[in-house]
Structure formats: structure tokens, C-alpha cells
C-alpha atoms as a PDB file:
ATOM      1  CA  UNK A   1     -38.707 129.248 -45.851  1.00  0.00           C
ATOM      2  CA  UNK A   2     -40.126 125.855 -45.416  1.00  0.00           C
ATOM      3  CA  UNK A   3     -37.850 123.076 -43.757  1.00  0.00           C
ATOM      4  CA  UNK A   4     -37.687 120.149 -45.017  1.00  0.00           C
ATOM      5  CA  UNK A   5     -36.742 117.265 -42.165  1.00  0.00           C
ATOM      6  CA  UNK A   6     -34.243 114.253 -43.668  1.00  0.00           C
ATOM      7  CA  UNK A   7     -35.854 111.804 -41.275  1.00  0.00           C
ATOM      8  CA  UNK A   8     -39.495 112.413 -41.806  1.00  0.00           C
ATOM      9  CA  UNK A   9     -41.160 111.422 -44.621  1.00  0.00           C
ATOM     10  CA  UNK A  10     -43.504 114.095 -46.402  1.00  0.00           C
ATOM     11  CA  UNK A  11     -46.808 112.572 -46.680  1.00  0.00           C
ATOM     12  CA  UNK A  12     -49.354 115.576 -47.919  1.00  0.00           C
ATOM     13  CA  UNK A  13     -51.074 113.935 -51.522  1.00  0.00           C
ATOM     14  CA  UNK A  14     -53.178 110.796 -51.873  1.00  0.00           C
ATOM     15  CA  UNK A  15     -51.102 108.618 -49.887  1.00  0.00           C
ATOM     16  CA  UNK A  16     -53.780 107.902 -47.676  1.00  0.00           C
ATOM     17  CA  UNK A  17     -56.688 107.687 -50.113  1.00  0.00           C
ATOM     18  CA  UNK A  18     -54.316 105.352 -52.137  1.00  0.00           C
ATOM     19  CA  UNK A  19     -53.473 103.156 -48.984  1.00  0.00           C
ATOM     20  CA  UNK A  20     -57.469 102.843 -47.936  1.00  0.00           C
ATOM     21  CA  UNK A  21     -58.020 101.901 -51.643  1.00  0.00           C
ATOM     22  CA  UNK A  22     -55.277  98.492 -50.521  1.00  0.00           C
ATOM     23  CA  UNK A  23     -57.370  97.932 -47.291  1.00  0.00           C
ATOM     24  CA  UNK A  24     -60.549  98.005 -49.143  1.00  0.00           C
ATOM     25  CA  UNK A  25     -60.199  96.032 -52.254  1.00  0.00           C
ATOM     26  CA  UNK A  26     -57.874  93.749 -49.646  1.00  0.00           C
ATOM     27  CA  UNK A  27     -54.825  93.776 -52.259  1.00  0.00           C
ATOM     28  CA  UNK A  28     -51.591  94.687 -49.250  1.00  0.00           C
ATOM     29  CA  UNK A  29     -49.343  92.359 -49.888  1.00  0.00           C
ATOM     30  CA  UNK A  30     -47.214  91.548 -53.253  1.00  0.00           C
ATOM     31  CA  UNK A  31     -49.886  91.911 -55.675  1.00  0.00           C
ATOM     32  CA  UNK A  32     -52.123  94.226 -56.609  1.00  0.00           C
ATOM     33  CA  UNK A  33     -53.168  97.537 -59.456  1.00  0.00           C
ATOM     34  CA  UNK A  34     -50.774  99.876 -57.898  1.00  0.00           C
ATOM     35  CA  UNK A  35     -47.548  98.006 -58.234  1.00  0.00           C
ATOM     36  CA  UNK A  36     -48.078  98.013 -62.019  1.00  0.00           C
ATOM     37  CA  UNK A  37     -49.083 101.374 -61.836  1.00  0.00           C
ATOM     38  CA  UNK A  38     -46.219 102.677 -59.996  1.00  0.00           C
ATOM     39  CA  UNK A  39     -43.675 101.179 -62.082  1.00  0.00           C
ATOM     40  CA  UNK A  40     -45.025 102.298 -65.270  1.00  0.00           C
ATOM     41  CA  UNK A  41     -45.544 106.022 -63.958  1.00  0.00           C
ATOM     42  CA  UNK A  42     -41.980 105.771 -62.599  1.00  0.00           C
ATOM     43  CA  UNK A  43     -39.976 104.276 -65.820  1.00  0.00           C
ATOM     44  CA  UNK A  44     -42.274 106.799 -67.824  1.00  0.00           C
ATOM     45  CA  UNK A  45     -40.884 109.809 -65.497  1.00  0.00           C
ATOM     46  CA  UNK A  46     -37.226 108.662 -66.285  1.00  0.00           C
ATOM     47  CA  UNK A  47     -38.241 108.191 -69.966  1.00  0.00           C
ATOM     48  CA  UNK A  48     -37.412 104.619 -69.393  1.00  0.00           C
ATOM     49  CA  UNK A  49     -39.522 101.627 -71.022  1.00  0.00           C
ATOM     50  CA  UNK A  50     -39.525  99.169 -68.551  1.00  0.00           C
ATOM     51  CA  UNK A  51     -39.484  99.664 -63.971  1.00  0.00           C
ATOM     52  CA  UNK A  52     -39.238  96.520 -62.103  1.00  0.00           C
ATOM     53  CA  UNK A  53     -40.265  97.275 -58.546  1.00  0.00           C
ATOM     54  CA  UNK A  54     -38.599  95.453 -55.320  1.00  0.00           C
ATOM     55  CA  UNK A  55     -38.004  95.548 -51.936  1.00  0.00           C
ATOM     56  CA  UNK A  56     -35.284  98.695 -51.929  1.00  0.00           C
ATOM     57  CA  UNK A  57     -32.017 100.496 -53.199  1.00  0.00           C
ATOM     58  CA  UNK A  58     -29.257  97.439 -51.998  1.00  0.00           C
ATOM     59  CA  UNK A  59     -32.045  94.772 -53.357  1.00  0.00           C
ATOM     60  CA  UNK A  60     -32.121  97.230 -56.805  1.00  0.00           C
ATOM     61  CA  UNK A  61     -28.986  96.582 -57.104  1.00  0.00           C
ATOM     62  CA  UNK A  62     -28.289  93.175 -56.475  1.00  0.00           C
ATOM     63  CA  UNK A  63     -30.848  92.310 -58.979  1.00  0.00           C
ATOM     64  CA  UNK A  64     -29.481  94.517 -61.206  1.00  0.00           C
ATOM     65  CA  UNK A  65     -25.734  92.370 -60.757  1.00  0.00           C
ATOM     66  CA  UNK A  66     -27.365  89.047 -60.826  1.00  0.00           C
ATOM     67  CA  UNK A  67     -29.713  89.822 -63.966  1.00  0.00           C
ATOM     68  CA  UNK A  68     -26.699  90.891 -65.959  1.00  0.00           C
ATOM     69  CA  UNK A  69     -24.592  87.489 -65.080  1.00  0.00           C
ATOM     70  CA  UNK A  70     -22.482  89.169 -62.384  1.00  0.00           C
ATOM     71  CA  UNK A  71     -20.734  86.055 -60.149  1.00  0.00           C
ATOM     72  CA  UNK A  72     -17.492  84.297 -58.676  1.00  0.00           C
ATOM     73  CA  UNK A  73     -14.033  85.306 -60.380  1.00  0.00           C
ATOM     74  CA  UNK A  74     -15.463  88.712 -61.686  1.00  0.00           C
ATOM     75  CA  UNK A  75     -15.026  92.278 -60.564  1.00  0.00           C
ATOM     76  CA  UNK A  76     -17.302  95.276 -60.555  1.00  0.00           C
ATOM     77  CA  UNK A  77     -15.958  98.929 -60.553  1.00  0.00           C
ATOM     78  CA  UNK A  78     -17.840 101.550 -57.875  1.00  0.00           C
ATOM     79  CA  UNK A  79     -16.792 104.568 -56.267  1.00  0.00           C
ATOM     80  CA  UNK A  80     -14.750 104.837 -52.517  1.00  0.00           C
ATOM     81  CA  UNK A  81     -16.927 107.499 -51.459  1.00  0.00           C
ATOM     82  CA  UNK A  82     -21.087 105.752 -51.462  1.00  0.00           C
ATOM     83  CA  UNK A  83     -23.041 104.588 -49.585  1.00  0.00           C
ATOM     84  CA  UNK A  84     -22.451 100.666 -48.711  1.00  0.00           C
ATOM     85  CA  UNK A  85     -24.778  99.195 -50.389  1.00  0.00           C
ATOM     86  CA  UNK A  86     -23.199  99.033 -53.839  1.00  0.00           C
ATOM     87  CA  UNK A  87     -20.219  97.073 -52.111  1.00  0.00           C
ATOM     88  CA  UNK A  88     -22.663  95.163 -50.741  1.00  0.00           C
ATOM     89  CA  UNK A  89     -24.643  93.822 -53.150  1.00  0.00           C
ATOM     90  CA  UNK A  90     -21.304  93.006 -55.407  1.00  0.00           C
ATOM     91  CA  UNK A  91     -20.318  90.880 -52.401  1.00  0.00           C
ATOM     92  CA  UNK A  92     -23.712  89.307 -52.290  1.00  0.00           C
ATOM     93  CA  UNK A  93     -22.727  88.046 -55.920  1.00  0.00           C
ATOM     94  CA  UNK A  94     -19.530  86.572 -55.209  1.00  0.00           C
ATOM     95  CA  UNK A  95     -18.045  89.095 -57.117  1.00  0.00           C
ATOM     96  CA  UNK A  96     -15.050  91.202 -56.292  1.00  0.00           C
ATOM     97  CA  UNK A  97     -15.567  94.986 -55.791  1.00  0.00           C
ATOM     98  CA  UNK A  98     -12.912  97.337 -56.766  1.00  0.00           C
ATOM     99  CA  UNK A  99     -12.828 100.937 -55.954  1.00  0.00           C
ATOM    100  CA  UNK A 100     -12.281 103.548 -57.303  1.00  0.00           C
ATOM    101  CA  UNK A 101     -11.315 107.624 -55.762  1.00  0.00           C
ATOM    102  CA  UNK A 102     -13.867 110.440 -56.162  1.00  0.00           C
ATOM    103  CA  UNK A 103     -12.734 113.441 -58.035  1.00  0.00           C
ATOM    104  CA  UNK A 104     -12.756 116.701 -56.606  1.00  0.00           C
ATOM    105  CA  UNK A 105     -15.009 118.175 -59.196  1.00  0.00           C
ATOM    106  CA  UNK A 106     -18.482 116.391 -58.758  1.00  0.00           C
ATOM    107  CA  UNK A 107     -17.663 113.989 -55.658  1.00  0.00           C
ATOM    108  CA  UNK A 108     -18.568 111.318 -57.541  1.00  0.00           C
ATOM    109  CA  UNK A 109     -16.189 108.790 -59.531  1.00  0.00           C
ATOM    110  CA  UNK A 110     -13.174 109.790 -60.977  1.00  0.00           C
ATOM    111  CA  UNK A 111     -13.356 109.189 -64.646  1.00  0.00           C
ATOM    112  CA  UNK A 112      -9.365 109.142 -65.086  1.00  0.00           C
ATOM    113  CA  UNK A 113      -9.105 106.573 -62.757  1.00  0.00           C
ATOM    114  CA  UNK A 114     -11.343 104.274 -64.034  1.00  0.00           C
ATOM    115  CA  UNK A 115      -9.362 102.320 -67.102  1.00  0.00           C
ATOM    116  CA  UNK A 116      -6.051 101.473 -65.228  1.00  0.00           C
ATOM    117  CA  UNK A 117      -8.449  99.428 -62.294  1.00  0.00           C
ATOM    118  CA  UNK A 118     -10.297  97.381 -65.743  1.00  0.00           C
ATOM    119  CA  UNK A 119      -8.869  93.814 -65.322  1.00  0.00           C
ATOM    120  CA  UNK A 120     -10.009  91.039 -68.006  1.00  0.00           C
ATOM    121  CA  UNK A 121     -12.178  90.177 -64.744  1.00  0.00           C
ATOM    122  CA  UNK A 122     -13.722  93.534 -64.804  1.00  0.00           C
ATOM    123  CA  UNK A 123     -17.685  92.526 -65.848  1.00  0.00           C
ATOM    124  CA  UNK A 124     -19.155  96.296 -65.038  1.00  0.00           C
ATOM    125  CA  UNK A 125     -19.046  99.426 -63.580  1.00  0.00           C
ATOM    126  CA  UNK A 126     -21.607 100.805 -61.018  1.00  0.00           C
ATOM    127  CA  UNK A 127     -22.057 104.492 -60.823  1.00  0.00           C
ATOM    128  CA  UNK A 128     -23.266 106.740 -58.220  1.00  0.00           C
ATOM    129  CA  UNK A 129     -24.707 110.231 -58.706  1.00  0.00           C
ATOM    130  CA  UNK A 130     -23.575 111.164 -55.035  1.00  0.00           C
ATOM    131  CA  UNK A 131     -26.216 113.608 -53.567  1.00  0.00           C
ATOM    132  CA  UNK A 132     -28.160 114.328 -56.514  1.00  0.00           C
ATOM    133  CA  UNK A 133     -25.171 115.392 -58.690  1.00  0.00           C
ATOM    134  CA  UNK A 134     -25.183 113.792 -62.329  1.00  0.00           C
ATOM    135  CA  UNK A 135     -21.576 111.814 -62.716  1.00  0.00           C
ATOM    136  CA  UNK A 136     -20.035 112.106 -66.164  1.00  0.00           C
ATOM    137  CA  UNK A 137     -22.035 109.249 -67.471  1.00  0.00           C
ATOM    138  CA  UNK A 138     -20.712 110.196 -71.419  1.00  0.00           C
ATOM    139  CA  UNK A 139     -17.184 109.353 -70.881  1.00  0.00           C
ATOM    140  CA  UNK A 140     -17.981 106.247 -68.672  1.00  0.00           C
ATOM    141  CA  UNK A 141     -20.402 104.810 -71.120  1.00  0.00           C
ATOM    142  CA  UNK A 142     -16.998 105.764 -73.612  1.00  0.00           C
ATOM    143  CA  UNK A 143     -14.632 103.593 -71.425  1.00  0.00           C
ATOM    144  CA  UNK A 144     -17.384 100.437 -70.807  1.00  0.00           C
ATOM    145  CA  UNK A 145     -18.172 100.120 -74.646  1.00  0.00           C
ATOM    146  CA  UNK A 146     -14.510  99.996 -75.215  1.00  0.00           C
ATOM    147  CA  UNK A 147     -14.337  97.303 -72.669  1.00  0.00           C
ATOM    148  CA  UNK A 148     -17.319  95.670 -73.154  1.00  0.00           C
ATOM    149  CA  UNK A 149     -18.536  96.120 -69.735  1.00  0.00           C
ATOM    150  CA  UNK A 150     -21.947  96.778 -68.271  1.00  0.00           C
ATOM    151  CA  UNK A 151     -23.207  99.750 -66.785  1.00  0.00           C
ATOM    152  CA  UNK A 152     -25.482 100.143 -63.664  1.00  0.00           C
ATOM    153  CA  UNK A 153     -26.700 103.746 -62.236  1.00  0.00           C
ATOM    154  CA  UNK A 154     -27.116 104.116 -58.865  1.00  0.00           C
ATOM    155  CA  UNK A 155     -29.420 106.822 -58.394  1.00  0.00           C
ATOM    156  CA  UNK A 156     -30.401 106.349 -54.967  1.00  0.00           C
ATOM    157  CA  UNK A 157     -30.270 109.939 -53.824  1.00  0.00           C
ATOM    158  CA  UNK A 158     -30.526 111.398 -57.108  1.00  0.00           C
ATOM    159  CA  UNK A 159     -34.587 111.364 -58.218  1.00  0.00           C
ATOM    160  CA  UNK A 160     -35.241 113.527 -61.274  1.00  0.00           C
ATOM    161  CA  UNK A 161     -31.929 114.715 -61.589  1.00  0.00           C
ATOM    162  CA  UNK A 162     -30.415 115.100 -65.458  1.00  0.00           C
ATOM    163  CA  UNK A 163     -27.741 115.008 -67.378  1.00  0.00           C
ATOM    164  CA  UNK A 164     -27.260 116.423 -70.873  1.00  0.00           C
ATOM    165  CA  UNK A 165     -31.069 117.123 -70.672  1.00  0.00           C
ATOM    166  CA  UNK A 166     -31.781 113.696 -70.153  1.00  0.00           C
ATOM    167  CA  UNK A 167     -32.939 112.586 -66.746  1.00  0.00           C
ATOM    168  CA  UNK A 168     -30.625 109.774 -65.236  1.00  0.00           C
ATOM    169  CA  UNK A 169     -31.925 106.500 -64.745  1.00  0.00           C
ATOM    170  CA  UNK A 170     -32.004 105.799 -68.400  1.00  0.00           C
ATOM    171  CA  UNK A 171     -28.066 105.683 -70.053  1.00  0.00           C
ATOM    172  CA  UNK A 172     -26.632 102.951 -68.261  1.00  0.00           C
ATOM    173  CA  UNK A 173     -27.935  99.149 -69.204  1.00  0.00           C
ATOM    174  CA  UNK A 174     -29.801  99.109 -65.534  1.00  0.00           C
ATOM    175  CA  UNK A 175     -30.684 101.574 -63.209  1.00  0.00           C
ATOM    176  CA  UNK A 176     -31.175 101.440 -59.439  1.00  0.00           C
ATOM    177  CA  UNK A 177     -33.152 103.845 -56.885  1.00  0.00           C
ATOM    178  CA  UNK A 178     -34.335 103.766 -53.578  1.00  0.00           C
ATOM    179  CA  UNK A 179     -37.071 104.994 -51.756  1.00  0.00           C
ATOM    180  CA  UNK A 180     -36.002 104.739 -48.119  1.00  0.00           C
ATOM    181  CA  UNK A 181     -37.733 106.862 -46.050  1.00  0.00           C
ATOM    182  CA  UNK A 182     -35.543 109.655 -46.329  1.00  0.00           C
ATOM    183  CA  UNK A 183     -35.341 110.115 -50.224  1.00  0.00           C
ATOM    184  CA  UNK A 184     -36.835 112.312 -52.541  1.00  0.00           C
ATOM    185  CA  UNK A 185     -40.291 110.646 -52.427  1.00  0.00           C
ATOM    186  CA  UNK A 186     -40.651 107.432 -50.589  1.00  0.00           C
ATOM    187  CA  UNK A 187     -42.717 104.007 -50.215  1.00  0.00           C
ATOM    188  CA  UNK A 188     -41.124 103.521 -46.866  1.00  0.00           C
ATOM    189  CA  UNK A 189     -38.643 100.920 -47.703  1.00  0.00           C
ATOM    190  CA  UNK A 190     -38.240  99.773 -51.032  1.00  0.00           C
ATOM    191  CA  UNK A 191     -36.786  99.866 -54.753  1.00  0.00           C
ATOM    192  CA  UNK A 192     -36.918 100.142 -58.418  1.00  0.00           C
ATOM    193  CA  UNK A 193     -34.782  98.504 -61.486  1.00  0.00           C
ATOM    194  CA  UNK A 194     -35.517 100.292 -64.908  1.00  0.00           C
ATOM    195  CA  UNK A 195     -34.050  99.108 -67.841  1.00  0.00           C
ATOM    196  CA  UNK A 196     -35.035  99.424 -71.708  1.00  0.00           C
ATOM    197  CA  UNK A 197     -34.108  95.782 -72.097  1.00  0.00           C
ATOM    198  CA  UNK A 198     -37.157  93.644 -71.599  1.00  0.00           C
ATOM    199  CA  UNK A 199     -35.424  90.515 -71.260  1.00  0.00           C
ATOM    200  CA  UNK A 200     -33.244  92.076 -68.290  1.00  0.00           C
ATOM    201  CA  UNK A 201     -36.505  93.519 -66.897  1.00  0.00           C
ATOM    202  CA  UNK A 202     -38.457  89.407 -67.476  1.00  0.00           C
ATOM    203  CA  UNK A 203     -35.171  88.277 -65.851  1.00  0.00           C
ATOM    204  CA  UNK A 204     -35.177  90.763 -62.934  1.00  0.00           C
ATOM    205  CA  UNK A 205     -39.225  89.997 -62.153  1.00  0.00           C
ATOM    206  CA  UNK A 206     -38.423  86.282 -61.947  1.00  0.00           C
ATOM    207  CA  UNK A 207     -35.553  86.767 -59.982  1.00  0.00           C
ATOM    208  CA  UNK A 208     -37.035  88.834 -57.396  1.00  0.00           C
ATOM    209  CA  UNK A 209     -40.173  86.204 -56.999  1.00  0.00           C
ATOM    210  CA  UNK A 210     -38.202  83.295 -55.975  1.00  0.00           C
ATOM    211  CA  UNK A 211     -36.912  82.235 -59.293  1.00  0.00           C
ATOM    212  CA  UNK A 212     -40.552  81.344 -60.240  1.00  0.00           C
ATOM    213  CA  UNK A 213     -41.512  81.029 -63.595  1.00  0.00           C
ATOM    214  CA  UNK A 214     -43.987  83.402 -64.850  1.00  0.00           C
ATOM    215  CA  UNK A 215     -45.873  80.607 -67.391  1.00  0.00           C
ATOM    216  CA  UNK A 216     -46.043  77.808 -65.029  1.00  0.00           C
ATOM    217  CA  UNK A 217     -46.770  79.067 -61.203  1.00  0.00           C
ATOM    218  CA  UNK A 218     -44.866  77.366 -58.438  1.00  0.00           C
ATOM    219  CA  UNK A 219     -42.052  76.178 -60.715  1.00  0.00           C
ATOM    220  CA  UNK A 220     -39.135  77.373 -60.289  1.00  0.00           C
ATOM    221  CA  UNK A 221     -36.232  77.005 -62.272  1.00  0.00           C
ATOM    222  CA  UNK A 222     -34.017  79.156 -60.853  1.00  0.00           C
ATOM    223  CA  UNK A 223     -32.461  80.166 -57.653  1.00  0.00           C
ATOM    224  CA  UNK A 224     -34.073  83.471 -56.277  1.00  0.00           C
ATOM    225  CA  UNK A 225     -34.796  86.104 -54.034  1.00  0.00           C
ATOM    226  CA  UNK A 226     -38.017  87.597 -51.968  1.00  0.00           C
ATOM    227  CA  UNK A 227     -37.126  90.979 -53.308  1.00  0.00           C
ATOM    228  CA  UNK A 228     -40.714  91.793 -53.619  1.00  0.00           C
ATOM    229  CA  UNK A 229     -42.313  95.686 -53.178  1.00  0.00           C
ATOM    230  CA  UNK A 230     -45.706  95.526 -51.726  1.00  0.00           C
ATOM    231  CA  UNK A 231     -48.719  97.060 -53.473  1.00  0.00           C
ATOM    232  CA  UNK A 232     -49.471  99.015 -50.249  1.00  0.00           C
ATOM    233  CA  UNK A 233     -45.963 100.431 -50.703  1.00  0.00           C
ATOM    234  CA  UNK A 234     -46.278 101.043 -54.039  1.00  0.00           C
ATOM    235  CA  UNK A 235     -49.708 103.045 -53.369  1.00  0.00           C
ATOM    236  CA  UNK A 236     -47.753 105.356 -51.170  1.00  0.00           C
ATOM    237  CA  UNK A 237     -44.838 105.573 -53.793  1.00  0.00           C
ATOM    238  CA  UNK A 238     -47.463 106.827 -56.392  1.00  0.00           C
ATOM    239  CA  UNK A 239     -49.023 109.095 -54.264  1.00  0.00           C
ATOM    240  CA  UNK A 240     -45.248 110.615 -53.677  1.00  0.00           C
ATOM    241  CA  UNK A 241     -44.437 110.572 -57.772  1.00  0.00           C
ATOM    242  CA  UNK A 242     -47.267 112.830 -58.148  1.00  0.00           C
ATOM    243  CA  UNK A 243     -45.833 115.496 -56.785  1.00  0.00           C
ATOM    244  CA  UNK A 244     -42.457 115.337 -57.097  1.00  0.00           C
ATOM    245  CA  UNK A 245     -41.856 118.091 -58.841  1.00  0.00           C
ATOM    246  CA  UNK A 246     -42.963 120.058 -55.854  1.00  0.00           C
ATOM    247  CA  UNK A 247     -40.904 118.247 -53.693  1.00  0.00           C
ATOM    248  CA  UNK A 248     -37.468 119.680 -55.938  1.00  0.00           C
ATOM    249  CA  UNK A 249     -38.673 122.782 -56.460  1.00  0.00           C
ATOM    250  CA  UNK A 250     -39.054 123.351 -52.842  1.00  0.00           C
ATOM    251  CA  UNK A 251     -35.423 121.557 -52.379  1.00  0.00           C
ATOM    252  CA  UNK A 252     -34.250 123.634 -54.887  1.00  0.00           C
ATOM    253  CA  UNK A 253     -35.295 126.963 -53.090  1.00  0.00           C
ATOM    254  CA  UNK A 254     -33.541 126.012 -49.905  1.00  0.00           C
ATOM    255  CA  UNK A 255     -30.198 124.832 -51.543  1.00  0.00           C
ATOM    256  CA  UNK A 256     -29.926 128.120 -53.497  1.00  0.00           C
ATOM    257  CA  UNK A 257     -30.163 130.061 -50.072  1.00  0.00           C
ATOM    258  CA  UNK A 258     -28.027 128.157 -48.413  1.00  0.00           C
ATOM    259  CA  UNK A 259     -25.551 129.218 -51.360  1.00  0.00           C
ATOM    260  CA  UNK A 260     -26.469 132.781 -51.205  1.00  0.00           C
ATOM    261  CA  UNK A 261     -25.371 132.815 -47.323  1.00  0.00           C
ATOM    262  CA  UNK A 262     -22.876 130.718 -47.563  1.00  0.00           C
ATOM    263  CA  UNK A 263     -20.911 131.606 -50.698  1.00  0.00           C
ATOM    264  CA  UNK A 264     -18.346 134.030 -49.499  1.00  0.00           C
ATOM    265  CA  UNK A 265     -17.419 132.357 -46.328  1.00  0.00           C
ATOM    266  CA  UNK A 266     -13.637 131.221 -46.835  1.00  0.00           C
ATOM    267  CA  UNK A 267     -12.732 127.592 -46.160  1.00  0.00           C
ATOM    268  CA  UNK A 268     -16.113 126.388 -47.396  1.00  0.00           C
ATOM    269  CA  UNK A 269     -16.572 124.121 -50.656  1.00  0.00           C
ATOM    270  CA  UNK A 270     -20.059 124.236 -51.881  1.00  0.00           C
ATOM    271  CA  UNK A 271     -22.183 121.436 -53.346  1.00  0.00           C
ATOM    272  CA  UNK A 272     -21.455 120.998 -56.908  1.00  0.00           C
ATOM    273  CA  UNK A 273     -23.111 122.086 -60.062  1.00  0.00           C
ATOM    274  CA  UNK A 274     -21.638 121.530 -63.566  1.00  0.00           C
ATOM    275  CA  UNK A 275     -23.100 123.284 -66.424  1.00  0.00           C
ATOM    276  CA  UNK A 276     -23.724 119.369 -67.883  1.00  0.00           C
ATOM    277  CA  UNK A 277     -25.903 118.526 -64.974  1.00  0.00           C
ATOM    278  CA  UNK A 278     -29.263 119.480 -63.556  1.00  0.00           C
ATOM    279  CA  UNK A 279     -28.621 118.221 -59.912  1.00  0.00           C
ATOM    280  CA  UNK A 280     -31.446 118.052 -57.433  1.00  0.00           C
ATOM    281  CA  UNK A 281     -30.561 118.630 -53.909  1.00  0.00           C
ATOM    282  CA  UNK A 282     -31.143 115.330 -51.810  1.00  0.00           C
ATOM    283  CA  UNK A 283     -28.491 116.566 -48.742  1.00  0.00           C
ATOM    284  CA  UNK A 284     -27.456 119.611 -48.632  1.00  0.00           C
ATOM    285  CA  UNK A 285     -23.253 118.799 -48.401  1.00  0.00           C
ATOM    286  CA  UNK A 286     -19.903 120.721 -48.122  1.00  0.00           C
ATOM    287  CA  UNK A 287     -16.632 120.630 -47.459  1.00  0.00           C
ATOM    288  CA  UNK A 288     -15.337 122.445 -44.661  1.00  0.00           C
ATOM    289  CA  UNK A 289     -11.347 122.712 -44.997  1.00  0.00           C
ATOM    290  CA  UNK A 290      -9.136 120.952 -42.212  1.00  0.00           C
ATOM    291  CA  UNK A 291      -6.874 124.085 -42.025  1.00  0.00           C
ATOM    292  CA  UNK A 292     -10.544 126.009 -40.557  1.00  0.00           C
ATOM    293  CA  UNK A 293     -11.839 123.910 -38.187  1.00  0.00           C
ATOM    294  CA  UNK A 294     -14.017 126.784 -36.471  1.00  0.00           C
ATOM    295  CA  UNK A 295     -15.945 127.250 -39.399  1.00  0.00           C
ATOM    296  CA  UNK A 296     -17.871 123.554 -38.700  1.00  0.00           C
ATOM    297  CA  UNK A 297     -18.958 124.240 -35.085  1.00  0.00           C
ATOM    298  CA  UNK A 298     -20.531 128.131 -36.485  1.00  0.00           C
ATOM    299  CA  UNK A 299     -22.281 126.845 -38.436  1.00  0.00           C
ATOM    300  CA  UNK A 300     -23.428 123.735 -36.447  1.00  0.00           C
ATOM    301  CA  UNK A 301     -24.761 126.463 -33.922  1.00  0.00           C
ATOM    302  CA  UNK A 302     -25.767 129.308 -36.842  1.00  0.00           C
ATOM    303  CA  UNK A 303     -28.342 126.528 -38.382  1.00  0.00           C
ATOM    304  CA  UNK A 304     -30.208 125.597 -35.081  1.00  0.00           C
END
């Protein structure tokens, strides 16, 4: 079985070709054919109309918060159990964040808890599909139309993954993903908005140039942000997109062994997968019980 390392990027399709065609034509920096390129191919992979490329997952997101109006005096629901970045970046707005537990079901956030943390600051909720696994975006799209609240996906570690037979990045007003080195397919460092609201997606692009207007160049109007992806980045993220699908279905091979070996050993909890998701396996996870601390350091020395 082929290993697949979480630190080292896998760089096997036209990522080179793509990168000589940057040196040659002399287009590296923030500009150029493959930026374009990359975020239509990527929104059109999601099923999503518009991609707004930047400079990674925490930049994603704080776009995301400052396109929709996100400032002082509001709040912003996200999960306890994330990565830091979405706490982060609602910090970076002068906004408030306010957690909320995981449930025990999916690891991600726990949809019952959710209402009795909405305030009448409460401007949106961020969700995170921890690890590749879908959360219950119906019922949380349910509770921010009731409250009038935005919702932003963080699907950082969650490329092609789906819900209802819909792949995430699409249901929630913005969407945020990263392509850190160790994701699903990389550009090295760097980040992608997708939205089917072209006036968040014009308000994203200017945000993430410096707040310069797009009809009249060095004007700017705005306060803003160098958030920019570079088009020899985004030559490298193309390359990766085309062959993502390889990239799960070889992820998808290792997880299900690792659940064939591991399914009957007691005091393990295996990575979850609801009958409502197709989850694709960024890290392989589990939960070792406290009450069987021998099991961790087993397997620690069965895997090497």
C-alpha cells in the first residue's frame, strides 16, 4: 500500500511544466493566466459560480468575515475543537468569537448547542468539516435563516468531500479552503473564497488587493489587505486539481485498511462516517479511551 507523508507535498502532474510556463512568459508574481484559471477550475469542481483566490486558509477566512460586514460589537459562532485560525481571523475583525462544543457523533459542531449561544450580536456562524467529515450543514443553514445570520464553511481539510450528494464548499453564503502544504492538493501556501454571490466575490477581490478599485487603478477607497495568491502558486494548485481524484481515491484505500485492522480493537473510536456524508480522509484520527492508555503507545510502535 502506498504511504502517503502529511508533511510532503505530492508533486507528480504538470506542476513543473505549469511553473516553467510562469518563468517563461515572466508572469510569477500576482498576476497572470493561471490565477484565473485556477479559480474557475476550482469553484467549477465545488459546483460553485464564483473562487476568489488569496494568500491561504486564515486569509480565506478573514475575507470571508470582512466581505460579509463582520466588525466591533458583533459575535461569530465556531466550533471549540479547530484549528486556530477561525478564532483568529474573527479576532482580526474586532469581532467576538463564541464557541461552541463538538458532538460526539461527527467531531464537528454540535448542532443542539448552537441556538442558546445566538445573542442579538450574533452576525454568523463559521463551520468546520473537521478532518474531511461533512458537519450537518441542513440543520445549521435551518437555525441561521431563522436568525438571519450568515454562514461561512471552513473546509480547510475537507477537499471534495460531500454532503447530501452535494460537494461542500457551496451551501453556506462563503466558503473557505486552504492549500497549505499538507492538504489534499496544495499551492504551497495559500487560499480560496467561493461564493455564488458576485457582489461578495467583487467585494472579496478588492479587499484582498489593497482596497483598490478595480475601474480606476491606484485608487483606493477602501481599507485593505495584501491577501494576494501568486500565479506561480496558482500554476502548482492547478496542476494538483487535476488529479485530485487520485489523490482521494488513494486516501480512501488507506483509511478503509486502517478500519479493517483496527475495527475490533476495544477502547478505540474510529473516524466518523454518517450515511449523509461522503467524507474524504485528510488525517487519519481516533479516539483512544483514557480508561486504555496502552492501546496509544501499540499502536505508536505497530505503525512504524
Amino acid at each position: 500500500m502506498k504511504f502517503i507523508p502529511i508533511a510532503k507535498p505530492i508533486l507528480i502532474g504538470k506542476e513543473k511544466e505549469y511553473i516553467e510556463q510562469c518563468v517563461k512568459t515572466g508572469w510569477i508574481s500576482s498576476q497572470g493566466e493561471f490565477i484565473d484559471k485556477f479559480e474557475q477550475a476550482f469553484a467549477k469542481y465545488c459546483g460553485v459560480k464564483y473562487g476568489v483566490a488569496n494568500a491561504n486558509g486564515t486569509t480565506a477566512l478573514h475575507l470571508a468575515l470582512a466581505a460579509l460586514g463582520i466588525g466591533p460589537g458583533d459575535e461569530v459562532i465556531a466550533p471549540d475543537l479547530t484549528f486556530i485560525s477561525p478564532v483568529n481571523a474573527i479576532i482580526y475583525t474586532g469581532a467576538e468569537p463564541v464557541l461552541v462544543d463538538a458532538d460526539k457523533e461527527t467531531w464537528n459542531i454540535d448542532i443542539d448547542k448552537i441556538e442558546k449561544e445566538i445573542t442579538q450580536k450574533t452576525k454568523a456562524i463559521i463551520v468546520v468539516h473537521l478532518y474531511g467529515h461533512p458537519s450537518r450543514l441542513d440543520k445549521i443553514l435551518e437555525i441561521a435563516k431563522k436568525y438571519n445570520l450568515f454562514v461561512i464553511e471552513d473546509c480547510a481539510e475537507a477537499h471534495g468531500a460531500e454532503y447530501l450528494g452535494g460537494k461542500i464548499g457551496g451551501f453556506g453564503h462563503v466558503s473557505c479552503f486552504s492549500f497549505y502544504g499538507n492538504k489534499i492538493i496544495t499551492t504551497g501556501g495559500g487560499g480560496m473564497c467561493l461564493t455564488n454571490d458576485k457582489k461578495l466575490a467583487d467585494k472579496m477581490r478588492i479587499l484582498l488587493n489593497h482596497g483598490m478599485s478595480p475601474k480606476k487603478r491606484y485608487w483606493h477607497d477602501q481599507i485593505g489587505f495584501n491577501y494576494r495568491l501568486t500565479n506561480i502558486q496558482a500554476a502548482i494548485g492547478l496542476a494538483q486539481l487535476e488529479q485530485i481524484h487520485k489523490f482521494l481515491e488513494e486516501r480512501e484505500q488507506i483509511s478503509a485498511a486502517y478500519n479493517r485492522h483496527l475495527k475490533d480493537i476495544d477502547g478505540l473510536i474510529l473516524p466518523p462516517s454518517k450515511d449523509w456524508a461522503k467524507p474524504v480522509c485528510w488525517l487519519y484520527s481516533i479516539i483512544i479511551n483514557r480508561k486504555e492508555p496502552k492501546i496509544r503507545d501499540r499502536l505508536i510502535e505497530g505503525l512504524r
